[in-house]
Protein backbone atom coordinates (compact mmCIF):
# COMPACT_ATOMS: atom_id res chain seq x y z
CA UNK A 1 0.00 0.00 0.00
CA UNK A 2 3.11 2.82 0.88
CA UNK A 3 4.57 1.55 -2.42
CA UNK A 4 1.36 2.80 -4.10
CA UNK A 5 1.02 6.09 -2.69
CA UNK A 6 4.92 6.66 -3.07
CA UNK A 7 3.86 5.70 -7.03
CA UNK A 8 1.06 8.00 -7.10
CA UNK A 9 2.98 10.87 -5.41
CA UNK A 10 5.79 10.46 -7.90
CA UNK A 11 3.40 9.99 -11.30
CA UNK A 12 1.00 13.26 -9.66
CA UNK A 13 4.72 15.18 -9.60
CA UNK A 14 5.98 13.91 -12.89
CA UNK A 15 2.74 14.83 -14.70
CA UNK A 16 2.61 18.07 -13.16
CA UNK A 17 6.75 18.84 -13.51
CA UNK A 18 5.87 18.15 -17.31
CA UNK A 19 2.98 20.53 -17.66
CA UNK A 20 5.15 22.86 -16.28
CA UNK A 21 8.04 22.84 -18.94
CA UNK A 22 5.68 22.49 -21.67
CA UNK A 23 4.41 25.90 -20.45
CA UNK A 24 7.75 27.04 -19.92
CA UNK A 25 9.15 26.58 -23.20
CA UNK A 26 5.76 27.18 -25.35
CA UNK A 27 3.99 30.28 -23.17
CA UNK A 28 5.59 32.98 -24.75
CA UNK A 29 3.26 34.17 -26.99
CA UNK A 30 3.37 36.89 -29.45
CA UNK A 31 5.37 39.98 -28.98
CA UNK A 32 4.04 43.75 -28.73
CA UNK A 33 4.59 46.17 -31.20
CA UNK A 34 4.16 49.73 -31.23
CA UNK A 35 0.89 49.99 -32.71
CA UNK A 36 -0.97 47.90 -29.99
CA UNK A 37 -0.93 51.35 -27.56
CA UNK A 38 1.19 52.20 -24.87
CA UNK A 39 1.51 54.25 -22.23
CA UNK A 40 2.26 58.43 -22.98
CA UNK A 41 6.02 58.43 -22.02
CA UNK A 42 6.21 62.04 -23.73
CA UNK A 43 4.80 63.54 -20.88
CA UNK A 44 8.46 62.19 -19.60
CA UNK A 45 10.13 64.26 -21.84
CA UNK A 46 11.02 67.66 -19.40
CA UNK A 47 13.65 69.83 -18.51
CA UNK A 48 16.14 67.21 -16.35
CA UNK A 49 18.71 70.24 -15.55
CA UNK A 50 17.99 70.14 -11.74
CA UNK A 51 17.43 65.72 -11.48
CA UNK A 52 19.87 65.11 -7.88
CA UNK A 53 23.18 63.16 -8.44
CA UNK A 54 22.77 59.09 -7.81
CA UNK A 55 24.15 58.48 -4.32
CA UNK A 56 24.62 54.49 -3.43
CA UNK A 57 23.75 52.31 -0.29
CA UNK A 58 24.62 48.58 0.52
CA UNK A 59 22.47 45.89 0.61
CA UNK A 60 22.64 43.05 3.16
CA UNK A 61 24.42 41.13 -0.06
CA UNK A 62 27.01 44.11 -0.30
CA UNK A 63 26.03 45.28 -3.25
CA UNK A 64 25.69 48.90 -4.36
CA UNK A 65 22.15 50.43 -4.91
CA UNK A 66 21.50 53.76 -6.10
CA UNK A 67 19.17 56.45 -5.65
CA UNK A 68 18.64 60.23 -5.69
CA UNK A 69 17.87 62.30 -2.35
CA UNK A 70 15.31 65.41 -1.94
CA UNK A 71 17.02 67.24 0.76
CA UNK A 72 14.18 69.55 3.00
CA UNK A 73 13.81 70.86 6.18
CA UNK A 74 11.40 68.54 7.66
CA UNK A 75 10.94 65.86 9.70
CA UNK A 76 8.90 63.54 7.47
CA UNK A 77 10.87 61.08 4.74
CA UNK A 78 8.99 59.72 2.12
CA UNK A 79 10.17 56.76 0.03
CA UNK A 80 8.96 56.84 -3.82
CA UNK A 81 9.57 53.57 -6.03
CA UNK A 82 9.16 54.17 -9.27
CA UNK A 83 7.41 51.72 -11.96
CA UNK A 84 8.28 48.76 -14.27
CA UNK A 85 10.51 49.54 -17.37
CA UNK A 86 12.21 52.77 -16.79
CA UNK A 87 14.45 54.47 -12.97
CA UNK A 88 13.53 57.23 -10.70
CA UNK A 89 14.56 60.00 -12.58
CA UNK A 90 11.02 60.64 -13.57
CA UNK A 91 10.02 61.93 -10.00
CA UNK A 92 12.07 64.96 -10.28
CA UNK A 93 9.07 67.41 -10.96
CA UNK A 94 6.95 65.59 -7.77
CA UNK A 95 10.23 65.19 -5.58
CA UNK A 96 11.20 68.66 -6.12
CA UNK A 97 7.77 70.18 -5.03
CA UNK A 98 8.00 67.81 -1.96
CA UNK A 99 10.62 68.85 -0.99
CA UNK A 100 10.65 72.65 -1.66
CA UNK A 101 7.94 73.33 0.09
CA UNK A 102 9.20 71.50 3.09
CA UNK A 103 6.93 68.73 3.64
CA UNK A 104 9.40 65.85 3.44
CA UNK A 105 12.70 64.66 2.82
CA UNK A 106 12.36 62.36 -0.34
CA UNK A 107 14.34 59.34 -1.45
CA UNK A 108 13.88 58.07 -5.03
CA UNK A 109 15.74 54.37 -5.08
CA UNK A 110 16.52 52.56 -8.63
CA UNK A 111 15.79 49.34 -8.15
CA UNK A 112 17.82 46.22 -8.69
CA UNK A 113 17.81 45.73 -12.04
CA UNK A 114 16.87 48.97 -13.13
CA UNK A 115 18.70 52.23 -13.55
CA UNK A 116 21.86 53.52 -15.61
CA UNK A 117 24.16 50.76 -14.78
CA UNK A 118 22.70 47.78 -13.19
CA UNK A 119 24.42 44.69 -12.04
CA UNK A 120 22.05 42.14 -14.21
CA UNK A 121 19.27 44.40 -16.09
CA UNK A 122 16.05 43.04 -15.69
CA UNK A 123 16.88 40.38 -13.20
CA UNK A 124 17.30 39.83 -9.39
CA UNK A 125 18.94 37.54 -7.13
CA UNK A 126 15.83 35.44 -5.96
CA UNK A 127 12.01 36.93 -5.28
CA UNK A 128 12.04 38.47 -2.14
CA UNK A 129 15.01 40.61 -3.10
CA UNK A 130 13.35 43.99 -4.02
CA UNK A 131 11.72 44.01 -0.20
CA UNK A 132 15.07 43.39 1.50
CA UNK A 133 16.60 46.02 -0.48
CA UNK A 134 13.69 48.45 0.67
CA UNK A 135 14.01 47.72 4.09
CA UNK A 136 17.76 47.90 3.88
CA UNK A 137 17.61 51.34 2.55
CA UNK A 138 14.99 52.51 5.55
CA UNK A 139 17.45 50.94 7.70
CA UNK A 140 20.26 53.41 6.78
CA UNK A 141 17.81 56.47 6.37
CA UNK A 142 15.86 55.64 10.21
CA UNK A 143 19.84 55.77 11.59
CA UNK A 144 20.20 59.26 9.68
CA UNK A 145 16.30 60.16 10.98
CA UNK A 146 15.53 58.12 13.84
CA UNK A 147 12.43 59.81 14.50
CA UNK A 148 10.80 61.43 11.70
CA UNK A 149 7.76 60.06 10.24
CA UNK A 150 8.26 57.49 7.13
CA UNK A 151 6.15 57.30 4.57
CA UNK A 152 6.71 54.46 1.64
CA UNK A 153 5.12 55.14 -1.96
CA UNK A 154 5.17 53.75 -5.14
CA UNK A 155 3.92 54.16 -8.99
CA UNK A 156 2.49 51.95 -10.86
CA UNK A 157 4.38 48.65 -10.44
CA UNK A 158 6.15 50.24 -7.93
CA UNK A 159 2.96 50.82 -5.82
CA UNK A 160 2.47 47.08 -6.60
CA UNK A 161 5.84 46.79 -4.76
CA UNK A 162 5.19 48.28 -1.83
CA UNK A 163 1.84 46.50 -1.91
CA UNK A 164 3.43 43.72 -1.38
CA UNK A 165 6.68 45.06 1.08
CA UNK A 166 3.30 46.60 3.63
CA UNK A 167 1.94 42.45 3.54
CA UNK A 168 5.82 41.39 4.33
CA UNK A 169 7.57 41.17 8.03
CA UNK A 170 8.70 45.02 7.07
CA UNK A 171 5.02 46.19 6.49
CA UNK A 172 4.99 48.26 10.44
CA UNK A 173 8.66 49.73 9.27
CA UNK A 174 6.46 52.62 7.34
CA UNK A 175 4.58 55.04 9.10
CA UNK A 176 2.19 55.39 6.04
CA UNK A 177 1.87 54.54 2.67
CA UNK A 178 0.72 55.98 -0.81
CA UNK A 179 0.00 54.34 -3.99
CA UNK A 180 0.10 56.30 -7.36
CA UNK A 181 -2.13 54.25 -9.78
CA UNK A 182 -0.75 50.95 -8.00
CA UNK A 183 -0.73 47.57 -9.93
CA UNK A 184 -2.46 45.15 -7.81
CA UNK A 185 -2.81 41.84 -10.03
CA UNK A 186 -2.97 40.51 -13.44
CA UNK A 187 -6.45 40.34 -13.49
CA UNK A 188 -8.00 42.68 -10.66
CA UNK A 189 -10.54 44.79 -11.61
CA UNK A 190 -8.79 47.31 -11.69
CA UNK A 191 -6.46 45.96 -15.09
CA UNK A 192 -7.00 47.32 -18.70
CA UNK A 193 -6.24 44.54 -20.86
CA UNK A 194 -2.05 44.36 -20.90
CA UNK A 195 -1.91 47.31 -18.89
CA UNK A 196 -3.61 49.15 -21.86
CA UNK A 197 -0.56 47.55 -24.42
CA UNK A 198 2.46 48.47 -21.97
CA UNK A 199 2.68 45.04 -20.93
CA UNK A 200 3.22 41.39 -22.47
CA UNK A 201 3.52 39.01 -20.34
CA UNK A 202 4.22 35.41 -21.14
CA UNK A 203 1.45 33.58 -19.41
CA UNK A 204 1.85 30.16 -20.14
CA UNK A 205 5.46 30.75 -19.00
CA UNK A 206 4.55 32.70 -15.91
CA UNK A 207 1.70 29.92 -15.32
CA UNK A 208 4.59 27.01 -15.43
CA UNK A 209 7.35 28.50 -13.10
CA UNK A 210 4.51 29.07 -11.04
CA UNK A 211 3.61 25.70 -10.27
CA UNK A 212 7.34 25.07 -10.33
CA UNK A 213 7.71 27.51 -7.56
CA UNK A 214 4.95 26.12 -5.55
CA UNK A 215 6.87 22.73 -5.78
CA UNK A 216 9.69 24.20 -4.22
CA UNK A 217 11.99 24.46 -7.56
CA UNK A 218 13.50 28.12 -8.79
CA UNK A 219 15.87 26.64 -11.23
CA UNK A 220 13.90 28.79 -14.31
CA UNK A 221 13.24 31.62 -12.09
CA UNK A 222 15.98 33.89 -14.34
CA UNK A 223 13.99 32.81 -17.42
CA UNK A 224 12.23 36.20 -19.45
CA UNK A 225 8.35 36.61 -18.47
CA UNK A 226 7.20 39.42 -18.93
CA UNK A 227 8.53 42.50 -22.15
CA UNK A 228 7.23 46.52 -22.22
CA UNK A 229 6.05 48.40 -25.48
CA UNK A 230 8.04 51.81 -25.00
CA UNK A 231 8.01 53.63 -28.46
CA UNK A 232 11.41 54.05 -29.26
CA UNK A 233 12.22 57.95 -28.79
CA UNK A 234 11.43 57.44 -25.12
CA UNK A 235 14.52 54.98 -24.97
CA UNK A 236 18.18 56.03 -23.96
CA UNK A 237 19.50 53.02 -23.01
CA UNK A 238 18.58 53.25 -19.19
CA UNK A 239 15.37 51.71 -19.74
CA UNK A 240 14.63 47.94 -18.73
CA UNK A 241 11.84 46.07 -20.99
CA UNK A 242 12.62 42.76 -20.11
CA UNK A 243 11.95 40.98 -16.54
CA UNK A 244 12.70 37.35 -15.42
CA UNK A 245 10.06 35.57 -14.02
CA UNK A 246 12.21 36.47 -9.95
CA UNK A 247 12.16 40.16 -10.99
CA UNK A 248 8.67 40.16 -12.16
CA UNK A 249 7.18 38.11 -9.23
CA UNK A 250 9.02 40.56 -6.39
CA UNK A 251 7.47 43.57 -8.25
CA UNK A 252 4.21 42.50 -7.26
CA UNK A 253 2.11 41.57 -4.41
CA UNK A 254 2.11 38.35 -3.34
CA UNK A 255 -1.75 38.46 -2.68
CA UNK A 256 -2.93 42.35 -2.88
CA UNK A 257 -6.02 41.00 -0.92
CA UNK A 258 -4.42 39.87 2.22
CA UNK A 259 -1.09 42.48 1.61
CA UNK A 260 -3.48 45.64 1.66
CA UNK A 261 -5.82 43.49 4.53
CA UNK A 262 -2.57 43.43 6.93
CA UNK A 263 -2.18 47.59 6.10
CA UNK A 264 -3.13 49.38 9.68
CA UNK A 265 -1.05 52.58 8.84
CA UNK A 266 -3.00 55.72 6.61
CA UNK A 267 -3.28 55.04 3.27
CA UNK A 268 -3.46 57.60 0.73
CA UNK A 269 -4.49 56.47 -3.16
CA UNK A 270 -4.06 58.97 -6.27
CA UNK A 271 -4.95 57.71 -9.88
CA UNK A 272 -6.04 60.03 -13.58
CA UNK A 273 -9.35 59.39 -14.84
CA UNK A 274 -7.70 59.17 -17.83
CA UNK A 275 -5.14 56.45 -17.03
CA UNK A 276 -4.69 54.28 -19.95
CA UNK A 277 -3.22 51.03 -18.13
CA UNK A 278 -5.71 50.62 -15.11
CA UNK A 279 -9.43 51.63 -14.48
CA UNK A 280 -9.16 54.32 -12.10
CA UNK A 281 -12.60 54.52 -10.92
CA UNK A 282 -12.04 51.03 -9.26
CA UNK A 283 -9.27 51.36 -7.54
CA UNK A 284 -11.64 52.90 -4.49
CA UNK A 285 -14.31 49.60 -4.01
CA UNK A 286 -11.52 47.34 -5.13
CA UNK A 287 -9.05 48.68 -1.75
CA UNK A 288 -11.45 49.67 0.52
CA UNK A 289 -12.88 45.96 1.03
CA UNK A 290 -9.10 44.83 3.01
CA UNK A 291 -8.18 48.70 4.34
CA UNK A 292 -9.24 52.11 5.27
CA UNK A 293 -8.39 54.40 2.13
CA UNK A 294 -8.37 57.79 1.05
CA UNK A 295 -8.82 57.76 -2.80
CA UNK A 296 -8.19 60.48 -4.85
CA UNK A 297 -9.06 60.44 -8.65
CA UNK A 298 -7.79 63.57 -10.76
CA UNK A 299 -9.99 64.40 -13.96
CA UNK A 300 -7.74 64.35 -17.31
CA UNK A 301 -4.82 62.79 -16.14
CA UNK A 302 -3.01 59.51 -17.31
CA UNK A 303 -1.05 56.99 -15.94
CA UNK A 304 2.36 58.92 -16.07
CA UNK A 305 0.92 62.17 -15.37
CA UNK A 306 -0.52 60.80 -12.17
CA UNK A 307 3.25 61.15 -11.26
CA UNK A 308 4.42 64.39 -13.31
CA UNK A 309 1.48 66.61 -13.40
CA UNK A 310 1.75 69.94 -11.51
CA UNK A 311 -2.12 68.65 -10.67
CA UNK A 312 -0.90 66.33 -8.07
CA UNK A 313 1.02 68.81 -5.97
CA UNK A 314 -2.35 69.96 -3.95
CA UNK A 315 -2.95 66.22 -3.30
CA UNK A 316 0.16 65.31 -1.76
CA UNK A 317 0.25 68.64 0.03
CA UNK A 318 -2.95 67.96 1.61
CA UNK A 319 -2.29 64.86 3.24
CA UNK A 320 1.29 65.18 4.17
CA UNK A 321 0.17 67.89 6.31
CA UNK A 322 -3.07 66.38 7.55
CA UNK A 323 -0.40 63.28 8.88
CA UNK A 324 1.58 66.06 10.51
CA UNK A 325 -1.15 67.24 12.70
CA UNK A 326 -1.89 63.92 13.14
């Protein structure tokens, strides 16, 4: 009888070990092109005169990270991650209004595998990596600032990010968090189809090193699974269009349900009505059933002007200084 269960266990493992490469090697699919939409990455295209000089930190692994610094007079530090495919450098016209008007200190981190001059472009080390680099860097900034108030934010697939780093053993670390259009999941209800054509992922890939995973085996983790449509004149050979399955996996929560359910801290939630990867108007019944939110939608605005737009200024203003009378 234990010699037949030991035979089923190894046939159910086998079967299922060679569904998984079948969907490893054939689940690519077809590739974007630049007619299938896009985000508007020409509202990137301002005046960087004034963008901060990259400053490095070390990780737990000793490697070098980089990011850019905000300086202010203030007691509050806020922590923006920026989105899949390009660095921080796009925060500059946010970061300097923070900052200039005194509500916060801001960091703007490159992530691993992002930036000018990363170690392995569009790849990290294994899938929690991206959260132990976070906390490593609020680690260095808390002995600089030991008691001003922390907020961590994120864009896009960066809010998806810290989504998932406020579900992990770091979430209490922040004092607060904000979420500029934040990806939540593949298919939440809050998803235009392929993040309105910035996204391709390879599903049947991403399907098979999932079940992979869940059997305990990373061996394919570096493998590509997921590619961005940026239209070429927004490229300058700092952008990052291809993630491994590890990369693309730690850039997302691991469950946005139970990640935003274990959020106790103030939450603050800015989106466009005109975003063109996610449904804005969702994003409010979609979070509020796991946390208390405050959602703010801004008429006209898309997915990168959520970030850049002179429009958001008010917004942050507002509730930065409704936490400091808090």
């Amino acid at each position: 009888m234990f010699l037949k269960i030991l035979y089923f266990i190894f046939i159910s493992v086998l079967i299922q070990f060679s569904i998984a490469t079948v969907l490893i090697l054939f689940g690519k699919g077809k590739k974007p092109t630049p007619d299938e939409g896009g985000l508007a990455f020409n509202e990137l295209f301002f005046d960087y005169t004034n963008l901060p000089q990259l400053h490095t930190f070390e990780t737990r692994d000793g490697k070098k990270m980089t990011y850019r610094r905000y300086s202010a007079q203030a007691d509050t530090v806020i922590i923006l991650v920026h989105g899949s495919g390009w660095h921080s450098q796009y925060f500059l016209p946010l970061a300097e209004f923070i900052s200039s008007e005194g509500l916060a200190q801001v960091y703007t981190p490159d992530l691993r595998g992002h930036g000018p001059t990363p170690e392995r472009r569009g790849d990290v080390n294994y899938i929690d990596q991206l959260e132990d680099d976070l906390a490593d860097l609020i680690a260095i900034i808390r002995k600089d600032h030991p008691s001003a108030m922390l907020i961590v934010g994120g864009h896009s697939s960066g809010g998806g990010l810290v989504i998932r780093f406020a579900g992990s053993r770091y979430g209490k670390q922040a004092d607060a968090y904000v979420l500029l259009s934040p990806f939540l999941k593949y298919n939440a209800p809050t998803m235009r189809p392929n993040s309105g054509g910035w996204a391709h992922a390879y599903t049947g890939r991403i399907a098979g090193l999932t079940i992979l995973n869940m059997m305990g085996i990373h061996w394919f983790d570096y493998l590509p699974a997921i590619e961005f449509n940026m239209p070429e004149e927004a490229r300058d050979g700092t952008e990052t269009l291809l993630y491994s399955h590890r990369l693309n996996t730690a850039y997302a929560p691991r469950n946005y349900k139970k990640d935003l359910s274990a959020i106790t801290q103030p939450v603050l939630v800015v989106a466009g009505m005109a975003d063109d990867a996610f449904i804005a108007e969702q994003f409010e019944p979609v979070i509020s059933q796991y946390t208390t939110v405050q959602v703010k939608l801004l008429p006209d605005l898309t997915h990168m002007g959520v970030v850049v737009s002179p429009e958001v200024h008010p917004v942050f203003k507002d509730w930065l200084e409704g936490l400091g009378k808090r």
